[in-house]
PDB file of N, CA and C in Angstrom:
ATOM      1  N   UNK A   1      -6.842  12.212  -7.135  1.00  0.00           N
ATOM      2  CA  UNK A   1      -5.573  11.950  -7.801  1.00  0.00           C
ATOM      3  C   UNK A   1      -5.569  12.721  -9.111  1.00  0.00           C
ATOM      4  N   UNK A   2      -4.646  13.494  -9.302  1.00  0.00           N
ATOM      5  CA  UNK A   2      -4.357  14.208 -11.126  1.00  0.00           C
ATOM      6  C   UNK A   2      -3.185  14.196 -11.085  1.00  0.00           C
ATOM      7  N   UNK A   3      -3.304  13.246 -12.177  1.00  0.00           N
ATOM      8  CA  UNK A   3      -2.211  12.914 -12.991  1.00  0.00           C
ATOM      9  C   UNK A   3      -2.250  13.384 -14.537  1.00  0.00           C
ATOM     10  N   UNK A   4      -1.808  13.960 -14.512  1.00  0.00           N
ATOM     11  CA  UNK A   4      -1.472  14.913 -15.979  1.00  0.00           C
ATOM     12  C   UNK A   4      -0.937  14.043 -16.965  1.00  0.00           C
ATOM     13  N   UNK A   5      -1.221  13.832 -18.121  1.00  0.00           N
ATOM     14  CA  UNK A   5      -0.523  13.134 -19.240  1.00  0.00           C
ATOM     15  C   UNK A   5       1.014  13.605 -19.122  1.00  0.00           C
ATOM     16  N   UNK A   6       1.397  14.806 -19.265  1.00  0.00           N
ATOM     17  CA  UNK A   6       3.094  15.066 -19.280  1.00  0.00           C
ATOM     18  C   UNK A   6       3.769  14.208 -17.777  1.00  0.00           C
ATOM     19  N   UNK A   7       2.839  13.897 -16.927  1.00  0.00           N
ATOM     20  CA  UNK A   7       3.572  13.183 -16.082  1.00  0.00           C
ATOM     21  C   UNK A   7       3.620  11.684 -16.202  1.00  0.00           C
ATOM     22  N   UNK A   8       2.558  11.048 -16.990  1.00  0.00           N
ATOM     23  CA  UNK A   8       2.616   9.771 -17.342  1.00  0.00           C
ATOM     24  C   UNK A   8       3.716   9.717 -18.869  1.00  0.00           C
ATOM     25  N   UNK A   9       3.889  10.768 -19.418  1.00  0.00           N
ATOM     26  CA  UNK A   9       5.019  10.568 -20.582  1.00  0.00           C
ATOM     27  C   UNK A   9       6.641  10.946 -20.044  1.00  0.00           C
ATOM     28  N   UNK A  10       6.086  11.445 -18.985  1.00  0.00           N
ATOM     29  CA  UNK A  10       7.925  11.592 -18.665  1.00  0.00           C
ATOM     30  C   UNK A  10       7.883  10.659 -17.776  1.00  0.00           C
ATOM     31  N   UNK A  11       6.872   9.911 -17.077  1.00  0.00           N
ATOM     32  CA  UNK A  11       7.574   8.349 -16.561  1.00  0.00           C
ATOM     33  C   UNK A  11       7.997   7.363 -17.379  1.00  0.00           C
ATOM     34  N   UNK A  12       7.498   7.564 -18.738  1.00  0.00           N
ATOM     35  CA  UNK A  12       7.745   6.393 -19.943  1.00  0.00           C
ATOM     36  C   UNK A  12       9.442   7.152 -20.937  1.00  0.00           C
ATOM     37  N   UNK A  13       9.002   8.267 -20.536  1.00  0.00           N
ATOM     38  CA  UNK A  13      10.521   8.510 -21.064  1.00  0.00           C
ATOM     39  C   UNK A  13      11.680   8.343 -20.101  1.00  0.00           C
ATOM     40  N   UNK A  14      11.632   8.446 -18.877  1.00  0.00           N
ATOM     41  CA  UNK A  14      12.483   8.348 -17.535  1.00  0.00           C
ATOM     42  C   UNK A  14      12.779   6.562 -18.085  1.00  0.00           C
ATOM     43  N   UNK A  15      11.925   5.903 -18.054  1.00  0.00           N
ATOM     44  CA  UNK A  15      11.712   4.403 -18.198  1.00  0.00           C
ATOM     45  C   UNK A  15      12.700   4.359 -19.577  1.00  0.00           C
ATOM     46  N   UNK A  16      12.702   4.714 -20.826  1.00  0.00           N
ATOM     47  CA  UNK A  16      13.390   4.584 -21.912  1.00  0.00           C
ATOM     48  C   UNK A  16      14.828   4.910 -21.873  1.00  0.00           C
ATOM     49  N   UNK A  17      14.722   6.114 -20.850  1.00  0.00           N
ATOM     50  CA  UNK A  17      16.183   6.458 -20.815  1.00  0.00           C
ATOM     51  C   UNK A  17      17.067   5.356 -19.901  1.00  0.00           C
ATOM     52  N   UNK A  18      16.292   5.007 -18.961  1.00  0.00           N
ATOM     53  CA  UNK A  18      17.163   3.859 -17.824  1.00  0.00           C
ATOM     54  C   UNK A  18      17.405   2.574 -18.841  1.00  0.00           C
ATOM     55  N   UNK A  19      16.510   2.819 -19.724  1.00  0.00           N
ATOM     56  CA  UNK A  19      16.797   0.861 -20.442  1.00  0.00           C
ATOM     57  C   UNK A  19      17.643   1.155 -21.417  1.00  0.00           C
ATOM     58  N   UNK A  20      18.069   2.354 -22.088  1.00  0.00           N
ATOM     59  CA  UNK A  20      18.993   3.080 -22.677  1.00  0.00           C
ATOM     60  C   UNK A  20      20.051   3.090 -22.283  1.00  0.00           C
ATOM     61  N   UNK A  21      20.196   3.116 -21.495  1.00  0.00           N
ATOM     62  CA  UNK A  21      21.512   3.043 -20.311  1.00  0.00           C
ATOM     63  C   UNK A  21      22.309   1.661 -20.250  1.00  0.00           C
ATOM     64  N   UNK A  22      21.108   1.062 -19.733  1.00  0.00           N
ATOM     65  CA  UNK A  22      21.639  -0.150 -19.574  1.00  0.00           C
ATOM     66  C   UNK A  22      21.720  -0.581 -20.718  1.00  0.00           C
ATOM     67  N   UNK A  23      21.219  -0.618 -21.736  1.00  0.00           N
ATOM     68  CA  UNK A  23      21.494  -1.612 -23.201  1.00  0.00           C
ATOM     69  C   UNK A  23      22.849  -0.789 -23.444  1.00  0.00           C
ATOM     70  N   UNK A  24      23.424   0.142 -23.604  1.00  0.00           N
ATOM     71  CA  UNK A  24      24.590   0.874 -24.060  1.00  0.00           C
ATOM     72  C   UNK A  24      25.919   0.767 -23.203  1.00  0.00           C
ATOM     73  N   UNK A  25      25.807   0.683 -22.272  1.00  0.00           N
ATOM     74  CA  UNK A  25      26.546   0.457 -20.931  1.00  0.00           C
ATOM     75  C   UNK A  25      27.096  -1.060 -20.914  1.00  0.00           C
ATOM     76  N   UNK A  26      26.071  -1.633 -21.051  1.00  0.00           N
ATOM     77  CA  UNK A  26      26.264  -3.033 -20.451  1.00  0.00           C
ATOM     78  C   UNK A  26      25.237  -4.267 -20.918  1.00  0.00           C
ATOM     79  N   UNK A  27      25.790  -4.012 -22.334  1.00  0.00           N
ATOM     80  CA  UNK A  27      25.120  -5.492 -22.703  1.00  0.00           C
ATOM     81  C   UNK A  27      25.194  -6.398 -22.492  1.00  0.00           C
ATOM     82  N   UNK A  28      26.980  -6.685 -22.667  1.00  0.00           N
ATOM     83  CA  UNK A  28      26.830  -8.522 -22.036  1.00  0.00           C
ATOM     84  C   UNK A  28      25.889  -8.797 -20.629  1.00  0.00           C
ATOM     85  N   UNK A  29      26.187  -8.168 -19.318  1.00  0.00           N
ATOM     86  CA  UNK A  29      25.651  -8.520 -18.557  1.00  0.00           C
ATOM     87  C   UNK A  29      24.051  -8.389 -18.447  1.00  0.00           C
ATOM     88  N   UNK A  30      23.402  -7.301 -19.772  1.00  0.00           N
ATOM     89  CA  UNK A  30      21.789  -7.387 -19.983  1.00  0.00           C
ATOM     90  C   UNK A  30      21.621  -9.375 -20.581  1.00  0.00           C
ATOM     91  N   UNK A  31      22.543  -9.787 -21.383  1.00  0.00           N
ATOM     92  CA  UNK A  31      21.974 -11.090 -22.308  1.00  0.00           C
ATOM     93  C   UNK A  31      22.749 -11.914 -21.421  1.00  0.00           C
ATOM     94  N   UNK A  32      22.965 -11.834 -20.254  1.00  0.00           N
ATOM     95  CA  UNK A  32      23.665 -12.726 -18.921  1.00  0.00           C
ATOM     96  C   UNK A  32      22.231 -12.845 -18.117  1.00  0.00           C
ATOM     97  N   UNK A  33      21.632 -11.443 -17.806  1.00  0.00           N
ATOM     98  CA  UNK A  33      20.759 -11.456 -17.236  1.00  0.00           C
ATOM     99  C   UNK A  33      19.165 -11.912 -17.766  1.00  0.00           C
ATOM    100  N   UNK A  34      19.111 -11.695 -19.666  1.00  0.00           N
ATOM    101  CA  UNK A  34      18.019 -12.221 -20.211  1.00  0.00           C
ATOM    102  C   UNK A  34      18.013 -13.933 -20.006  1.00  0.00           C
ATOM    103  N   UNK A  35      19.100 -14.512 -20.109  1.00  0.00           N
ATOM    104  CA  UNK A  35      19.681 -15.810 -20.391  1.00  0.00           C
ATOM    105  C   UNK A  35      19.380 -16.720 -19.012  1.00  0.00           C
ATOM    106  N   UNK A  36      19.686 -15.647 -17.627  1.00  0.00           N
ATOM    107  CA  UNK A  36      19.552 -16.256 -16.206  1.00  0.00           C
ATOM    108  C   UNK A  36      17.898 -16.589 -16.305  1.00  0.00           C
ATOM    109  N   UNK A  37      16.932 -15.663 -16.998  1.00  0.00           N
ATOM    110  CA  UNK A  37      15.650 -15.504 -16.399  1.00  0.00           C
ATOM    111  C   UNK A  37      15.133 -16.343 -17.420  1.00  0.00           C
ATOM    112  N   UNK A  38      15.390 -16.840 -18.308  1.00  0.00           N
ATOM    113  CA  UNK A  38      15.121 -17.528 -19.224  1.00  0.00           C
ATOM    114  C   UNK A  38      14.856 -19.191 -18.634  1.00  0.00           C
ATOM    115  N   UNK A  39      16.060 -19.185 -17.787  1.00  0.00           N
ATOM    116  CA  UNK A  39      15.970 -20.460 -16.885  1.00  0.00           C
ATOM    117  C   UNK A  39      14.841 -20.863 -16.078  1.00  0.00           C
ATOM    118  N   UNK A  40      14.478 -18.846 -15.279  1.00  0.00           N
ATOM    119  CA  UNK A  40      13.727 -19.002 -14.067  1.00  0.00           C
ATOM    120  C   UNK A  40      12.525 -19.700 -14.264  1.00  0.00           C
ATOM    121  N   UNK A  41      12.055 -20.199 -13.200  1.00  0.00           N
ATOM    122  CA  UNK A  41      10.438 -20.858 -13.643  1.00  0.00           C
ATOM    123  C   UNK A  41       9.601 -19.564 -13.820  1.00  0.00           C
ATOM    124  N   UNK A  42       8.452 -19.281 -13.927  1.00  0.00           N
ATOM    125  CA  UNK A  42       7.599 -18.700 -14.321  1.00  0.00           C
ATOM    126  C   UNK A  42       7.269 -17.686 -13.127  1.00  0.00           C
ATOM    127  N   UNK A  43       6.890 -19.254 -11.802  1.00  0.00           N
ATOM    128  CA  UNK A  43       6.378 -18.574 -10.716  1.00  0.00           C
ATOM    129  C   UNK A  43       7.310 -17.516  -9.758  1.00  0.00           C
ATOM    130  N   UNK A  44       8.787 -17.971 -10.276  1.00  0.00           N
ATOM    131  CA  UNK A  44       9.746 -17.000  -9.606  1.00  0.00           C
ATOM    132  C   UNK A  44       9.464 -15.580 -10.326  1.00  0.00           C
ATOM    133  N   UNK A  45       9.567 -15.539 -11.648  1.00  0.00           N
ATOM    134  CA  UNK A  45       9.082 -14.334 -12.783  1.00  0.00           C
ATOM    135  C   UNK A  45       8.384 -13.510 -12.216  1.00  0.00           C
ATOM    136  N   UNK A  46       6.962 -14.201 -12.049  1.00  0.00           N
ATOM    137  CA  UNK A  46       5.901 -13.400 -11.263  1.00  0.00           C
ATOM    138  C   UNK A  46       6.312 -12.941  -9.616  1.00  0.00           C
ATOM    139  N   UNK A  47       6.888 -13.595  -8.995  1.00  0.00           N
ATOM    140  CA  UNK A  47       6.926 -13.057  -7.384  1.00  0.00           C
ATOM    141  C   UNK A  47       8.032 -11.714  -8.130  1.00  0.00           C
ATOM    142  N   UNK A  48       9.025 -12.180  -8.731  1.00  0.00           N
ATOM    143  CA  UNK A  48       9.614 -10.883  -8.491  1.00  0.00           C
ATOM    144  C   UNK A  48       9.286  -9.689  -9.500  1.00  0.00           C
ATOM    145  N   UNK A  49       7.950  -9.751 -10.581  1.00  0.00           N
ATOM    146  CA  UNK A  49       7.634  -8.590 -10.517  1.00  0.00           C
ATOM    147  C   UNK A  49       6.496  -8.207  -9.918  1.00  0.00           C
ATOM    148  N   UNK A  50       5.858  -8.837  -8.947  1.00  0.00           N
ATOM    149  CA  UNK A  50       5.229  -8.258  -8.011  1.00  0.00           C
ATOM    150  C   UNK A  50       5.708  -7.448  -7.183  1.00  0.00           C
ATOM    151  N   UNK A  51       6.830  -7.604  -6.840  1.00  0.00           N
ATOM    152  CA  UNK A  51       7.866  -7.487  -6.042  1.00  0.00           C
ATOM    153  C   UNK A  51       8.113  -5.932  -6.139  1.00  0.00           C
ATOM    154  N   UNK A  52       8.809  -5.809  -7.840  1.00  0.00           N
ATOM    155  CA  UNK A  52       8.667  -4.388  -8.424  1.00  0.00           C
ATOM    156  C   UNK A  52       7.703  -3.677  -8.373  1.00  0.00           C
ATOM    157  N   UNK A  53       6.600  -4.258  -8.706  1.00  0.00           N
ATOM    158  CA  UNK A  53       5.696  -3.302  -8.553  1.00  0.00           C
ATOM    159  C   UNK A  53       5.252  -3.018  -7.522  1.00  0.00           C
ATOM    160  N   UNK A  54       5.460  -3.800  -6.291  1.00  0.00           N
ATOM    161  CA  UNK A  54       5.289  -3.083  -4.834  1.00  0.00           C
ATOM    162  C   UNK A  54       6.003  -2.079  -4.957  1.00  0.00           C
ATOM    163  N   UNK A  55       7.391  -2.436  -4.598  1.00  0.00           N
ATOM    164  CA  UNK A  55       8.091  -1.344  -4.647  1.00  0.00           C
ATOM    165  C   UNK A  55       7.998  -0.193  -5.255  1.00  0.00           C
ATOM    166  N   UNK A  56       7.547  -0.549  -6.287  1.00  0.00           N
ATOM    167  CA  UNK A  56       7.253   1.168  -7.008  1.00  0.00           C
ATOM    168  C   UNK A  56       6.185   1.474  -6.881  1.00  0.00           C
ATOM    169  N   UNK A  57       5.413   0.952  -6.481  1.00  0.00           N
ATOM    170  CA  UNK A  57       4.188   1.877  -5.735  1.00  0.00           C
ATOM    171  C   UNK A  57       4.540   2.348  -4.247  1.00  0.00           C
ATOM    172  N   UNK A  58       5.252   1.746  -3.570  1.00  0.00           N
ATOM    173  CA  UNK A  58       5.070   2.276  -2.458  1.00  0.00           C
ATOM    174  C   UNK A  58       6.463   3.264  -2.560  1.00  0.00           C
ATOM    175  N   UNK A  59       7.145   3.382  -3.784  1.00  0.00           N
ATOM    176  CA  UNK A  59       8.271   4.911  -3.826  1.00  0.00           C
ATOM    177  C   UNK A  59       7.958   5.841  -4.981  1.00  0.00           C
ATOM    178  N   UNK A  60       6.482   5.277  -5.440  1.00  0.00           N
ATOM    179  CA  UNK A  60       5.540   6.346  -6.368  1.00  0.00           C
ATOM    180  C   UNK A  60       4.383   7.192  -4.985  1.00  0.00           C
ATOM    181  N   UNK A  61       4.114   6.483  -4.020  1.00  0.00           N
ATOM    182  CA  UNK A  61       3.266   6.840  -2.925  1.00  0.00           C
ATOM    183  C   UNK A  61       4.088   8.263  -2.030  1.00  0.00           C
ATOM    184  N   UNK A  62       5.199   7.561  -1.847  1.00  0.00           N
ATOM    185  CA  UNK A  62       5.992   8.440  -0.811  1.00  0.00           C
ATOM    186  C   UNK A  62       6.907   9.685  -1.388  1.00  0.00           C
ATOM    187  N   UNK A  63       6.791   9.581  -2.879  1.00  0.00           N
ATOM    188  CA  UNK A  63       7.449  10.951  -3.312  1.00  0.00           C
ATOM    189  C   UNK A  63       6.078  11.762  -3.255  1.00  0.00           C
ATOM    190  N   UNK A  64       5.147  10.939  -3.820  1.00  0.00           N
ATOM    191  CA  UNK A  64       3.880  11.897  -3.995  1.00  0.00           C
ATOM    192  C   UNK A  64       3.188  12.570  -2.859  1.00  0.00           C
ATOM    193  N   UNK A  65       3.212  11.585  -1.831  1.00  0.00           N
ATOM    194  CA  UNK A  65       3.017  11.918  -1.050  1.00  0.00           C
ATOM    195  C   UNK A  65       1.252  12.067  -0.292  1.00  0.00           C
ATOM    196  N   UNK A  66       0.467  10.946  -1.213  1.00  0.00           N
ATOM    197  CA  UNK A  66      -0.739  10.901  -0.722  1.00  0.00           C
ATOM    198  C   UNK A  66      -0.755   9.443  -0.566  1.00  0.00           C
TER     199      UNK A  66
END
């Protein structure tokens, strides 16, 4: 596996720009959505970022392609 630092900083900038987006775009529904999860229990929290992070490993796997 090589992974180059410029590719781990343009995933963190790719990442800044999407939360950029959304905070500028569409706040109310970001502090709709902080406010929903605020409710969630904990253990829901965790399944669904496991969840994410499946997912993005397995569409970090298949662009890469190993």
């Amino acid at each position: 596996m090589d992974l180059a630092w410029s590719d781990l900083l343009t995933a963190v900038g790719l990442v800044l720009v999407l939360e950029g987006i959304v905070l500028s775009l569409f706040p109310n529904a970001l502090r709709h959505a902080m406010a929903f999860a605020m409710n969630m229990p904990n253990f829901r929290l965790r399944l669904m970022g496991l969840g994410a992070l499946m997912v993005g490993f397995i569409l970090i796997r298949l662009v890469r392609g190993s």
